[in-house]
C-alpha atoms as a PDB file:
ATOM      1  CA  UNK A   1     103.233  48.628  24.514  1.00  0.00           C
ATOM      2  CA  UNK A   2     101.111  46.521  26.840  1.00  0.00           C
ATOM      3  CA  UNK A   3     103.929  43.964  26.965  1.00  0.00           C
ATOM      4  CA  UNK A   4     106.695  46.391  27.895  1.00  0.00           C
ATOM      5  CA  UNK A   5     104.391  47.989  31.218  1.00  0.00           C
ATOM      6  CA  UNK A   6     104.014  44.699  32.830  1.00  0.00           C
ATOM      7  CA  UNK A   7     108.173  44.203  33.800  1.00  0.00           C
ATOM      8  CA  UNK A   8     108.033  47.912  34.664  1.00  0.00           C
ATOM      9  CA  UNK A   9     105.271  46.690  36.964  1.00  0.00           C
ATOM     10  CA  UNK A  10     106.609  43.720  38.123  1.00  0.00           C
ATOM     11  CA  UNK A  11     109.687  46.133  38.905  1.00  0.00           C
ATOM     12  CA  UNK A  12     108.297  48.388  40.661  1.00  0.00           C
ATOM     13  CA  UNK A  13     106.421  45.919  42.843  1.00  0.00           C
ATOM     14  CA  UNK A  14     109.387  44.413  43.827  1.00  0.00           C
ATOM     15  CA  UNK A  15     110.880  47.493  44.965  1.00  0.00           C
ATOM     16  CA  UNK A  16     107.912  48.727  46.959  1.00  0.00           C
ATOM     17  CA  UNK A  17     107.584  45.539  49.224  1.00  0.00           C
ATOM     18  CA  UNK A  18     111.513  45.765  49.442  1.00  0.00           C
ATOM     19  CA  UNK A  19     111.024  49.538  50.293  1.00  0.00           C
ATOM     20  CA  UNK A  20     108.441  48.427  53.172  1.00  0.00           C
ATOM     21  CA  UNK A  21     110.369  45.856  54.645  1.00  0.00           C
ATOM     22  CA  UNK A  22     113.663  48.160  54.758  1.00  0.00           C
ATOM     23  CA  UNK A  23     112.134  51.006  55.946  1.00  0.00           C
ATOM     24  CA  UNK A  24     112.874  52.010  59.661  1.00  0.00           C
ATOM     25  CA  UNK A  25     110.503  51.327  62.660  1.00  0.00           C
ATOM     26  CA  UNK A  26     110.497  55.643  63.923  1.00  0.00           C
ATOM     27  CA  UNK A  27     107.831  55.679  66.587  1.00  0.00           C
ATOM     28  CA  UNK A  28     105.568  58.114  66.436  1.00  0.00           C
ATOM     29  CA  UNK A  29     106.087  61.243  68.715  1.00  0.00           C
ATOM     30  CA  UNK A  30     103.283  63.496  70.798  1.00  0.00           C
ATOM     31  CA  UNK A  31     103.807  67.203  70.186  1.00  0.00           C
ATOM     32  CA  UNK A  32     105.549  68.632  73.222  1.00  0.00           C
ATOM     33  CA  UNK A  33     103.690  71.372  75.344  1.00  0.00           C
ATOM     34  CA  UNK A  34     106.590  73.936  74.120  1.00  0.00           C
ATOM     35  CA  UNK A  35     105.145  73.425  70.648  1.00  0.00           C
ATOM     36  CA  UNK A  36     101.421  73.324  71.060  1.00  0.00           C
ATOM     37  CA  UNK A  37     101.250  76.538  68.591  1.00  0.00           C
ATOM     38  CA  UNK A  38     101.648  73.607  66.178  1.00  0.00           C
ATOM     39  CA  UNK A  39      98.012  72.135  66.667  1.00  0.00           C
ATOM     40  CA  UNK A  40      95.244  73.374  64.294  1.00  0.00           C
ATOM     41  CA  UNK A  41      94.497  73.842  60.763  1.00  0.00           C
ATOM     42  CA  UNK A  42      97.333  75.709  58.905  1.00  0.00           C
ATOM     43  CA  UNK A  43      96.506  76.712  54.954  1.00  0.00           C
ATOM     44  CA  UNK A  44      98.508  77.974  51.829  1.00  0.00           C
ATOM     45  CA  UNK A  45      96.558  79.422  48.879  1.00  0.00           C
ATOM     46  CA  UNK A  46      98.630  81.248  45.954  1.00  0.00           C
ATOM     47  CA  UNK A  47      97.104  81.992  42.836  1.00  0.00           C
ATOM     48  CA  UNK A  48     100.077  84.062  41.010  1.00  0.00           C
ATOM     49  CA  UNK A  49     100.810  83.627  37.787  1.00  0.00           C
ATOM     50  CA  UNK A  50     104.092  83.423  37.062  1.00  0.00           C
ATOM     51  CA  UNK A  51     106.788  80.844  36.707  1.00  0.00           C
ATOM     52  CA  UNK A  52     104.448  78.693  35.080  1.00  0.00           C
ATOM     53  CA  UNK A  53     102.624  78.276  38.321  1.00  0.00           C
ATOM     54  CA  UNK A  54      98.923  78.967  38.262  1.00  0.00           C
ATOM     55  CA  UNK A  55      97.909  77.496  41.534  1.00  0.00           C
ATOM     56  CA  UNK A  56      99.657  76.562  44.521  1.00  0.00           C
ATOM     57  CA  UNK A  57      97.767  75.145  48.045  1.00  0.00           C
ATOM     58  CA  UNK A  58      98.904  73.851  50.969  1.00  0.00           C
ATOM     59  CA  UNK A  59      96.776  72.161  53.998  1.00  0.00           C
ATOM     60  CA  UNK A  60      98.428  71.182  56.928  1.00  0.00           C
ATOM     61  CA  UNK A  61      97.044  69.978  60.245  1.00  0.00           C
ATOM     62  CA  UNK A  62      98.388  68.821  63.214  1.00  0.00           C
ATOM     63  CA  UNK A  63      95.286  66.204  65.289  1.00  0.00           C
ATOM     64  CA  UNK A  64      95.302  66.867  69.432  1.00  0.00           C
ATOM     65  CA  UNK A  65      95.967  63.026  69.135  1.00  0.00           C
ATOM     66  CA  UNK A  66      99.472  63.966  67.137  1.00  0.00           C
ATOM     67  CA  UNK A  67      98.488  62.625  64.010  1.00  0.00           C
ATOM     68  CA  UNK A  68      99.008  65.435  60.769  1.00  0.00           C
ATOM     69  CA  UNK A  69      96.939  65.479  57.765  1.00  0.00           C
ATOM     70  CA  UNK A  70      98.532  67.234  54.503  1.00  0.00           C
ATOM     71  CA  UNK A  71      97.811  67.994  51.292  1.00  0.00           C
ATOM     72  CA  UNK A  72      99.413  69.731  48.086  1.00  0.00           C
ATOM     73  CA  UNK A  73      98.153  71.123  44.994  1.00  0.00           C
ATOM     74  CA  UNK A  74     100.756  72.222  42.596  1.00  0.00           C
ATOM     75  CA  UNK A  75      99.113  73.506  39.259  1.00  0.00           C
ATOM     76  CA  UNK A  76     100.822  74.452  36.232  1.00  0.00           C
ATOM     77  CA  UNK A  77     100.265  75.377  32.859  1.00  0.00           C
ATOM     78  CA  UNK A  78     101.765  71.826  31.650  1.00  0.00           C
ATOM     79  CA  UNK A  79     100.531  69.784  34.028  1.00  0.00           C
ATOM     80  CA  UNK A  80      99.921  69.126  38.071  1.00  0.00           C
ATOM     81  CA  UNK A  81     101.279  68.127  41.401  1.00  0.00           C
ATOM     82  CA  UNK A  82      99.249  66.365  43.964  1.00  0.00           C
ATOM     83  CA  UNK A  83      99.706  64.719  47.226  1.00  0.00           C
ATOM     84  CA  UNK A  84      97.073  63.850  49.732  1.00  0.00           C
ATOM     85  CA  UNK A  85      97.952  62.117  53.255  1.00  0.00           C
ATOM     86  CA  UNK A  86      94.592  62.203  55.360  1.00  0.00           C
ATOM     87  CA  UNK A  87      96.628  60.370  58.434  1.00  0.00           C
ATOM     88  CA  UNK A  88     100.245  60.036  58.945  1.00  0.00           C
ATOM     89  CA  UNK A  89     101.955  59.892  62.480  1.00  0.00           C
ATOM     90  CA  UNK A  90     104.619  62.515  63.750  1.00  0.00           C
ATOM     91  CA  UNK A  91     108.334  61.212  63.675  1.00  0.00           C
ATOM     92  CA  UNK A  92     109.911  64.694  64.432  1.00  0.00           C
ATOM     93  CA  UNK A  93     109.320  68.451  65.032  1.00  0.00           C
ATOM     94  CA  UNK A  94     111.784  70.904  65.827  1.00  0.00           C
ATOM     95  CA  UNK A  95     111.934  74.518  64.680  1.00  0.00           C
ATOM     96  CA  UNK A  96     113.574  73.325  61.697  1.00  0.00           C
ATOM     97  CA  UNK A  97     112.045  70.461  60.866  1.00  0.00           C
ATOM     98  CA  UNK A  98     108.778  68.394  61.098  1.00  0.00           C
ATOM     99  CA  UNK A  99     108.551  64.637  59.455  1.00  0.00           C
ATOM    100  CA  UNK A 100     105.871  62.822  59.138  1.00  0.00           C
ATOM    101  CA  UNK A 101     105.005  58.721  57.969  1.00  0.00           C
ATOM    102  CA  UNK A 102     101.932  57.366  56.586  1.00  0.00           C
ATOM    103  CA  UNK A 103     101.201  53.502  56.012  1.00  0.00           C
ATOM    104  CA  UNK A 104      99.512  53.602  52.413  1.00  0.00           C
ATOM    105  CA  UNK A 105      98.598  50.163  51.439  1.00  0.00           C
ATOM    106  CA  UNK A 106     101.766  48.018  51.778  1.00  0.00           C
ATOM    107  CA  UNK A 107     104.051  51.227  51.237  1.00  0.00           C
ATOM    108  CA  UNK A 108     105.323  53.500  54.381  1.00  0.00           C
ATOM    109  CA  UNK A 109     105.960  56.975  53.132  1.00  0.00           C
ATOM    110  CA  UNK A 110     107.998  59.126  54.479  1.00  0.00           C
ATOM    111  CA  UNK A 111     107.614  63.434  54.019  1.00  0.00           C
ATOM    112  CA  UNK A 112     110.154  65.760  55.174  1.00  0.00           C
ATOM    113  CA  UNK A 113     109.320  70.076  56.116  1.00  0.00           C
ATOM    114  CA  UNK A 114     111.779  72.185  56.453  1.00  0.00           C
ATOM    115  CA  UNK A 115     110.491  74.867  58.259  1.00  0.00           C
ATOM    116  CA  UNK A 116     112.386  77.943  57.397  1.00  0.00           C
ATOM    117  CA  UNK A 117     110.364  80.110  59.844  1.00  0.00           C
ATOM    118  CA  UNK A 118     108.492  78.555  62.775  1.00  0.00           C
ATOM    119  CA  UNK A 119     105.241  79.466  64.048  1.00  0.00           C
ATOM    120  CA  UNK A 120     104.703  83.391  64.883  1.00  0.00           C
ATOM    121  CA  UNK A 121     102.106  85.583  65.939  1.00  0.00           C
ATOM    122  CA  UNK A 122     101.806  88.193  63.704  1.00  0.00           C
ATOM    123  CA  UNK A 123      98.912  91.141  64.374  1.00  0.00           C
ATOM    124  CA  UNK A 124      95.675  88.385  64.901  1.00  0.00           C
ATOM    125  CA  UNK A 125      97.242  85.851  63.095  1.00  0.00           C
ATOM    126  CA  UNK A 126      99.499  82.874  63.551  1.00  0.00           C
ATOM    127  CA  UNK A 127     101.980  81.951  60.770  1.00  0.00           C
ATOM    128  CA  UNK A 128     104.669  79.589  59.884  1.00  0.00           C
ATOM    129  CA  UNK A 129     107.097  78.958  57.121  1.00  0.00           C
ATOM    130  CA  UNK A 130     106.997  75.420  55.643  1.00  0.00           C
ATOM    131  CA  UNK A 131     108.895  74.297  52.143  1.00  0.00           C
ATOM    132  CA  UNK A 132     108.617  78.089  50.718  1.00  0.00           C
ATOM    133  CA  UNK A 133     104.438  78.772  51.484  1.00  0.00           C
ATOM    134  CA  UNK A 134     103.652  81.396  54.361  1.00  0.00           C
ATOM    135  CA  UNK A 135     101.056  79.381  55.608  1.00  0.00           C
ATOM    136  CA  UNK A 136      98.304  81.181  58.275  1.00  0.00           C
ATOM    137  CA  UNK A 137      96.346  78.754  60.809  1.00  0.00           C
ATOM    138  CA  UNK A 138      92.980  78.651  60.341  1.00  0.00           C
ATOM    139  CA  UNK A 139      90.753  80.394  63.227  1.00  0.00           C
ATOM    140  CA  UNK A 140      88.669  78.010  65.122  1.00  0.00           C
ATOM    141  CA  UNK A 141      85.121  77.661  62.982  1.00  0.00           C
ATOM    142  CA  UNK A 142      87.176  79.524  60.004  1.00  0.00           C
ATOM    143  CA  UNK A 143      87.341  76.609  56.715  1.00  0.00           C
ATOM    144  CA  UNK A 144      90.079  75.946  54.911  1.00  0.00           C
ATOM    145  CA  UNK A 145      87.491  75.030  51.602  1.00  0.00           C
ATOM    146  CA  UNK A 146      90.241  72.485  50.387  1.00  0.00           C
ATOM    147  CA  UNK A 147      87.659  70.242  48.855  1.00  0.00           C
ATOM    148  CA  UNK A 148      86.981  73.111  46.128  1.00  0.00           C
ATOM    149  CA  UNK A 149      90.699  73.511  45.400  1.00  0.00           C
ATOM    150  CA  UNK A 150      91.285  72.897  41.509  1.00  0.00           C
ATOM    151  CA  UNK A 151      93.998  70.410  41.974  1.00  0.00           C
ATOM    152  CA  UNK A 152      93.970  69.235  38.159  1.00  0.00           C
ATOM    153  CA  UNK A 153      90.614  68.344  37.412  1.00  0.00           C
ATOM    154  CA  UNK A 154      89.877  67.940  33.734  1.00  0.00           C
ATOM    155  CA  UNK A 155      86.141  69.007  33.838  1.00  0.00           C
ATOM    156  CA  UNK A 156      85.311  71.143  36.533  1.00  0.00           C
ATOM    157  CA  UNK A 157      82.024  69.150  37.232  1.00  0.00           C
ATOM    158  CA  UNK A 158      84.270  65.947  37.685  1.00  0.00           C
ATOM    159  CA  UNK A 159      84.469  65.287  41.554  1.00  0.00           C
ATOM    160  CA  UNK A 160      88.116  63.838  42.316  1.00  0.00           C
ATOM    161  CA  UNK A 161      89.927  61.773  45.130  1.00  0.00           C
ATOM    162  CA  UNK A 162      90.625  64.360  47.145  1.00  0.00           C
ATOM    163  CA  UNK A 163      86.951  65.246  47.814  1.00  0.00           C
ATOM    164  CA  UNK A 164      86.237  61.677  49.283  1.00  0.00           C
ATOM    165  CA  UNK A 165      88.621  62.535  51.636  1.00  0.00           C
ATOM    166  CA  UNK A 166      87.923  63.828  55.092  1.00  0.00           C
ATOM    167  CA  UNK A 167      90.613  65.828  57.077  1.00  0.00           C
END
């Protein structure tokens, strides 16, 4: 079994560093002043249960200095989703879209948003559509508690990745 990882490895090496040296050069953008409803903290949290999702967070943040954190926690009853980017740079943001990139070791990655609704005001709350959540930007002082968010642990006790990470 040991044998048979190591070409998969070698493999997959390979096509990361020819991944990062094909990938484009996008320069980051600033968001314009027609879309500073953008900046803050914007949150997700859906605890349904049904169609086999028990848990389902978003965090998204958009920095003053135009960089955007994110992070996803997809829990389900056989098994979980997660994706952490503490820093990636804006390539894009329209109404209908925002990308971002983030430099992970010798890998670029690339996340796309469709935004199906963009940011609104609704009664004392702001809100936005993003890749199906109805996320609600945090109030200034108001926490978004992601670093209790059960993203998969196996023993709740267990401190994970995500924790060591500061948005």
């Amino acid at each position: 079994m040991l044998y048979v990882m190591q070409p998969i490895k070698n493999i997959f090496i390979l096509l990361s560093l020819v991944s990062f040296v094909a990938c484009s050069q996008e320069q980051p953008i600033q968001i314009p002043e027609d879309k500073s409803e953008f900046f803050g903290v914007w949150v997700y949290k859906n605890n349904e249960y049904g169609n086999d999702v028990r848990i389902d967070n978003m965090l998204l943040v958009f920095h003053s200095n135009s960089t955007v954190s994110y992070k996803r926690c997809i829990k389900r009853m056989n098994g979980h989703k997660n994706t952490i980017v503490p820093e990636a740079k804006l390539i894009k943001l329209t109404d209908k879209e925002i990308v971002i990139r983030a430099n992970i070791i010798l890998m670029k990655i690339k996340l796309n948003f469709d935004i199906e609704k963009p940011p609104y005001h609704d009664n004392d709350d702001w809100h936005m559509k993003v890749d199906g959540a109805l996320l609600r930007k945090l109030k200034p002082g108001e926490s978004s508690n992601h670093e209790s968010w059960d993203c998969g642990k196996k023993n709740k006790n267990e401190p994970t990745k995500e924790q060591e990470i500061k948005f």
